[in-house]
N, C-alpha and C. Protein backbone atom coordinates (compact mmCIF):
# COMPACT_ATOMS: atom_id res chain seq x y z
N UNK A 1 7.48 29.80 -24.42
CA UNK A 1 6.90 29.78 -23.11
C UNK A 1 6.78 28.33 -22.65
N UNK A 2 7.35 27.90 -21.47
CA UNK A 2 7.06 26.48 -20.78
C UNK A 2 6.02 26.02 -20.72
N UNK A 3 5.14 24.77 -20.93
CA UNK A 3 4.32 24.79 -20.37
C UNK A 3 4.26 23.23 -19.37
N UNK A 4 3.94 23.66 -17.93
CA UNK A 4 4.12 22.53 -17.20
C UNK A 4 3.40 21.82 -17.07
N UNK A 5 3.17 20.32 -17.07
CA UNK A 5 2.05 19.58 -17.14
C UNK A 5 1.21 19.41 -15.62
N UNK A 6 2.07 19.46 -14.81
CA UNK A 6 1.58 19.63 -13.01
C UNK A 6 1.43 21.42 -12.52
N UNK A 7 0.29 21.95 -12.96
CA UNK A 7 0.07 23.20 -12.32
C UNK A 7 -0.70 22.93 -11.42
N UNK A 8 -1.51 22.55 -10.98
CA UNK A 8 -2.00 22.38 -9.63
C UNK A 8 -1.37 21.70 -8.35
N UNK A 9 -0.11 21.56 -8.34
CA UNK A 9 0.73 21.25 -7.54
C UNK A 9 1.05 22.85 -6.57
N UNK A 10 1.07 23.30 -7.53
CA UNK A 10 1.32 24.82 -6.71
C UNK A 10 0.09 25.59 -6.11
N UNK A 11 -1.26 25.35 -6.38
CA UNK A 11 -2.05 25.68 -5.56
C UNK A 11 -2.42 24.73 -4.50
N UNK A 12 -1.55 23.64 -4.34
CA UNK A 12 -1.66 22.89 -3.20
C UNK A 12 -1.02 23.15 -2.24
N UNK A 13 0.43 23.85 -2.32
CA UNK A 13 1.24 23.84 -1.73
C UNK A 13 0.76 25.11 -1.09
N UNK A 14 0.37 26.17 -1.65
CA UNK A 14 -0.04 27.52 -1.27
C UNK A 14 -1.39 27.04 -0.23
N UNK A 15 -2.30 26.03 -0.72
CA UNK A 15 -3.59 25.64 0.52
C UNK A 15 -2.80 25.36 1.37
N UNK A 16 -1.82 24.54 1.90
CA UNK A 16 -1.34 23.55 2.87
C UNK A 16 -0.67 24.83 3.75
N UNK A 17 -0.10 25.85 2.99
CA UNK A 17 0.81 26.66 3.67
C UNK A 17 -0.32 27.77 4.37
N UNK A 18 -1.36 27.89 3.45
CA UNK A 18 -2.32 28.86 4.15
C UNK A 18 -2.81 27.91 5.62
N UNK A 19 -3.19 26.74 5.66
CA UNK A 19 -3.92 25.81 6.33
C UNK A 19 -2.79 25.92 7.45
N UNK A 20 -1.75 25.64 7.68
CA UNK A 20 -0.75 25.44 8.45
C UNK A 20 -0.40 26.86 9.04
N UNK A 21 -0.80 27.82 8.73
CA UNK A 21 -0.69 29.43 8.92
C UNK A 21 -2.16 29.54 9.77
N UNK A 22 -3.19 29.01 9.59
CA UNK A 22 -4.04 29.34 10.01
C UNK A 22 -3.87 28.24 11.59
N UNK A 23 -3.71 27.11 11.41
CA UNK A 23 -3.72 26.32 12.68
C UNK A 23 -2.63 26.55 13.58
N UNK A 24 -1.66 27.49 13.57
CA UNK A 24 -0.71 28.38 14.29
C UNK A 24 -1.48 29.21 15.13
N UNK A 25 -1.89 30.25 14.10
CA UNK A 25 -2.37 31.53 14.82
C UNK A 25 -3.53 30.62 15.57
N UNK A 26 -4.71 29.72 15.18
CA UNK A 26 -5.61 29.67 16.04
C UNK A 26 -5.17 29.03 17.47
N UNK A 27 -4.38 28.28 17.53
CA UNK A 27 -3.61 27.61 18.61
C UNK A 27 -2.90 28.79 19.53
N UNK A 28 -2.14 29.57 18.86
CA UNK A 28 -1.93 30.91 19.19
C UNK A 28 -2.84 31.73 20.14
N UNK A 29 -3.82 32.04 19.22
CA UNK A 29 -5.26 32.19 20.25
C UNK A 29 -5.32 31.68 21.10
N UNK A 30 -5.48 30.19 20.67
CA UNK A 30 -5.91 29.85 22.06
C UNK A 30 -5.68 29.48 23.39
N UNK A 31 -4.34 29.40 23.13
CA UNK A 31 -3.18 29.62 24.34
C UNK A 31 -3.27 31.25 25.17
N UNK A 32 -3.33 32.47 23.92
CA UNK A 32 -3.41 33.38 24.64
C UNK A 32 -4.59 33.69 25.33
N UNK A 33 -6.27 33.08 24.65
CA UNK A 33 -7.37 33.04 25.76
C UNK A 33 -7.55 32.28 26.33
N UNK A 34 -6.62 30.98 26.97
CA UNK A 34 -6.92 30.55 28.37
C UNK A 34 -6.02 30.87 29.13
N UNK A 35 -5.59 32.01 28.98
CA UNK A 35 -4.69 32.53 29.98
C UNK A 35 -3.34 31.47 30.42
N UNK A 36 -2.69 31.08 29.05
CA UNK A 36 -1.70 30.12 29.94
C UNK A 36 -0.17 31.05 30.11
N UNK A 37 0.13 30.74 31.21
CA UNK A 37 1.78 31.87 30.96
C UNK A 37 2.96 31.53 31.11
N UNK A 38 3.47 32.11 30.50
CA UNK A 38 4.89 30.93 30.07
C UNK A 38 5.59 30.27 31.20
N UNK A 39 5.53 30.38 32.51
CA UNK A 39 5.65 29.56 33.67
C UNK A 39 4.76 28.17 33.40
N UNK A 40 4.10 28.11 33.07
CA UNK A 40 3.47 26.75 33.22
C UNK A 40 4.05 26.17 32.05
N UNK A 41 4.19 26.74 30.70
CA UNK A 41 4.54 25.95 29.72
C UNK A 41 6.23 25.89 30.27
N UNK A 42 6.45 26.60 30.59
CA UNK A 42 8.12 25.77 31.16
C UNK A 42 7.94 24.42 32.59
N UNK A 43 6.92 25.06 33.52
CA UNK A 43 6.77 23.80 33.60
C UNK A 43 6.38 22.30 33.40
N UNK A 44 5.39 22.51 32.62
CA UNK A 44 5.19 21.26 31.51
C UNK A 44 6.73 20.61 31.18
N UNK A 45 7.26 21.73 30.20
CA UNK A 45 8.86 21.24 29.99
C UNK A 45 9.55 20.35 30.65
N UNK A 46 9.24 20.45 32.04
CA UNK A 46 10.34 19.53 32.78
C UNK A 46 9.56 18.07 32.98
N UNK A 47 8.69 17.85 32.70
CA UNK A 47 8.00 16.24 32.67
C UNK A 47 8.58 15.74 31.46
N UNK A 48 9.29 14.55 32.00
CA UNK A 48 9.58 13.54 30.75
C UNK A 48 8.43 13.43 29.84
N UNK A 49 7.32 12.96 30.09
CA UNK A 49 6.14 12.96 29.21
C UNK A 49 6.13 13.82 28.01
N UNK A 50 6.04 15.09 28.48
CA UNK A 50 6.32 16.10 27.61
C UNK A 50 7.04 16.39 26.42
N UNK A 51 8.76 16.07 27.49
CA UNK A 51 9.58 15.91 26.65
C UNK A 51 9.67 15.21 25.54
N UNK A 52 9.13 13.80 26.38
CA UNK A 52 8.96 12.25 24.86
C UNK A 52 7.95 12.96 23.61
N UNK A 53 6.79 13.68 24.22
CA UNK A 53 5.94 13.94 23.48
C UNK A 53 6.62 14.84 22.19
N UNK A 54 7.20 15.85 22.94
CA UNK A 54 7.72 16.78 22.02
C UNK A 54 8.76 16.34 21.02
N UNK A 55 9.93 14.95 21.51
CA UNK A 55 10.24 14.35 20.61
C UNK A 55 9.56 13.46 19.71
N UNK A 56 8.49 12.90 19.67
CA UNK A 56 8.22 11.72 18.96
C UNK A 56 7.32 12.47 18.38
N UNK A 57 6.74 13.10 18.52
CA UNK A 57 5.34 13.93 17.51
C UNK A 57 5.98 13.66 16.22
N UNK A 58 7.11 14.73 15.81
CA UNK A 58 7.39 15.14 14.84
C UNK A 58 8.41 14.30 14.29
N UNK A 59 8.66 13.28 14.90
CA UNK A 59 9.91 12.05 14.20
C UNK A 59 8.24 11.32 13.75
N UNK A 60 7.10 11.08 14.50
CA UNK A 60 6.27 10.03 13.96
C UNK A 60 5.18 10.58 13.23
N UNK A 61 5.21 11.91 13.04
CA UNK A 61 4.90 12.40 11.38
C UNK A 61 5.88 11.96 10.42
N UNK A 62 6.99 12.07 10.36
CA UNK A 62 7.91 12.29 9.37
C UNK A 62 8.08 10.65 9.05
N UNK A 63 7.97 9.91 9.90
CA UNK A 63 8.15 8.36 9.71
C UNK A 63 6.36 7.83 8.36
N UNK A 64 5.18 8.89 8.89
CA UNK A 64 4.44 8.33 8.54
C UNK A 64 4.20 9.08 7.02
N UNK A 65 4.64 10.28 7.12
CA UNK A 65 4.54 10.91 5.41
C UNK A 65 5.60 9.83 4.93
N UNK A 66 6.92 9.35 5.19
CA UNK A 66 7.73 8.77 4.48
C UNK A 66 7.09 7.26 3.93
N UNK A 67 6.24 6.64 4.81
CA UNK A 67 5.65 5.64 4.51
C UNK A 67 4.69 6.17 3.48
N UNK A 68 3.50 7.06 3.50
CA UNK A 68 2.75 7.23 2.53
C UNK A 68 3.25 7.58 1.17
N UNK A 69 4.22 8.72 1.05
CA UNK A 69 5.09 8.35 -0.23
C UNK A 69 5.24 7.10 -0.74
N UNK A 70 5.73 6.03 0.08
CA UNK A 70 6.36 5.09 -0.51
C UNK A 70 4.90 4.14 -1.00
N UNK A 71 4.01 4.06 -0.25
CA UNK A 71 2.95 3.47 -0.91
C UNK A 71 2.46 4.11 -2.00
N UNK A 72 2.40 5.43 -1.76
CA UNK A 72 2.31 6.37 -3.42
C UNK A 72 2.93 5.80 -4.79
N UNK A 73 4.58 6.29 -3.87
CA UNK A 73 5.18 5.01 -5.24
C UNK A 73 4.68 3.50 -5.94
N UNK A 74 4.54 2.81 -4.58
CA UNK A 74 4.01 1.50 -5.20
C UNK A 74 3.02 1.55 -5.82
N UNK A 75 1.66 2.36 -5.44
CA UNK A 75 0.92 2.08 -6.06
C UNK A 75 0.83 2.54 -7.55
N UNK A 76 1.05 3.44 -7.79
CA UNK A 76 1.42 4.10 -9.09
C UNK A 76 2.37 3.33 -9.86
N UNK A 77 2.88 2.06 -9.32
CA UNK A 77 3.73 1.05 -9.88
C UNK A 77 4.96 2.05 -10.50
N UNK A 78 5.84 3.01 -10.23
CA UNK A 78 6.79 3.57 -10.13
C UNK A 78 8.04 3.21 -9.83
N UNK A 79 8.58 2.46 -8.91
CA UNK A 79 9.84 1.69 -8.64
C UNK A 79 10.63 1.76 -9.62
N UNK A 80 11.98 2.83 -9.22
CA UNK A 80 12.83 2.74 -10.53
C UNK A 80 13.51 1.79 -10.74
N UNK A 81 13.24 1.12 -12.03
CA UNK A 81 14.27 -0.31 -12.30
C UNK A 81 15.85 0.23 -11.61
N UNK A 82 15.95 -1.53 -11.06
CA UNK A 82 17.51 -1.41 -10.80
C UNK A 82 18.41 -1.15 -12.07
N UNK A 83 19.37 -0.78 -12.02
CA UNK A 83 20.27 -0.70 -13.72
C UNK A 83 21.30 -1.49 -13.66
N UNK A 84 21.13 -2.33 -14.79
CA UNK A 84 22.47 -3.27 -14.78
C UNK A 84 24.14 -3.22 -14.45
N UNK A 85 24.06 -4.14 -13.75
CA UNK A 85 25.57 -4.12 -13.44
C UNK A 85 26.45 -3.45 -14.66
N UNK A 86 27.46 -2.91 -14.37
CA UNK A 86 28.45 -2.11 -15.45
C UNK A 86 29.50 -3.05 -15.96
N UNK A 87 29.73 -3.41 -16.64
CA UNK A 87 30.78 -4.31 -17.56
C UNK A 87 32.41 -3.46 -17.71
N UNK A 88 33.08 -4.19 -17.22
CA UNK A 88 34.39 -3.81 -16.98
C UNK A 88 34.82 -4.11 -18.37
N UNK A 89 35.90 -3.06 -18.63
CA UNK A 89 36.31 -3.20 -20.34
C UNK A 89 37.77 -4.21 -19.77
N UNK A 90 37.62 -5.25 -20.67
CA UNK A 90 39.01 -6.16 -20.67
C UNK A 90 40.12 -5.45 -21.95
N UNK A 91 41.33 -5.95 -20.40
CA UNK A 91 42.19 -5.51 -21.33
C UNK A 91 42.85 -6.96 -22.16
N UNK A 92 42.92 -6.96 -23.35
CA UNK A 92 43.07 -8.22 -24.08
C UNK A 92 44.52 -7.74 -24.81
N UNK A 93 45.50 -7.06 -24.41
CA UNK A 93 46.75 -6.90 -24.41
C UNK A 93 48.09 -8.23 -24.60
N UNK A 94 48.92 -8.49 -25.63
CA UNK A 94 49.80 -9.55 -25.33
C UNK A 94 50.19 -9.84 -24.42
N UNK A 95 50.98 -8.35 -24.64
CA UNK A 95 52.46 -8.11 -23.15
C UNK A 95 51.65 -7.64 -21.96
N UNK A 96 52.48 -8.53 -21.25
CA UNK A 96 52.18 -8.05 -19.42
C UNK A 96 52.10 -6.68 -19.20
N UNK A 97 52.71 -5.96 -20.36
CA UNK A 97 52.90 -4.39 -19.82
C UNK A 97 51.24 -3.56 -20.09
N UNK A 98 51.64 -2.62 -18.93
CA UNK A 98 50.09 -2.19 -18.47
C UNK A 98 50.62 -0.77 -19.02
């Protein structure tokens, strides 16, 4: 039988997914009790604002988990050594012939 040394990795992932399930539906809600109807959210759509918004949200999450990883790494002093250059085998042959 395996035994893995990171088991609580998986009840994290299951919180985050419950947590992220729950801030859907409540947003969900709450779109459907202030009465908004999909005419307005299409018009929202057509403001650049919007648009930028809707692009950059989720590029400037993804920029900022990628940064926290990487400080993760550092700090945990992790950085995989570079690996030495590879040494070409010489050919130490008389004749010119290859």
């Amino acid at each position: 039988m395996p035994v893995f040394s990171s088991r609580g990795r998986n009840s994290l992932k299951v919180k985050f997914a419950i947590a992220i399930g729950f801030a859907a539906s409540l947003g969900l809600a709450g779109a459907f009790l202030s009465g908004a109807p999909p005419a307005l959210a299409a018009d929202l759509a057509t403001h650049p604002d919007a648009q930028v918004a809707v692009f950059m949200v989720p590029v400037t999450i993804l920029v900022m988990t990628m940064l926290f990883e990487v400080g993760r790494f550092v700090w945990r002093n992790r950085i995989p050594a570079s690996t030495p250059p590879r040494r070409r085998p010489t050919n130490w042959s008389v004749s010119g012939e290859r």
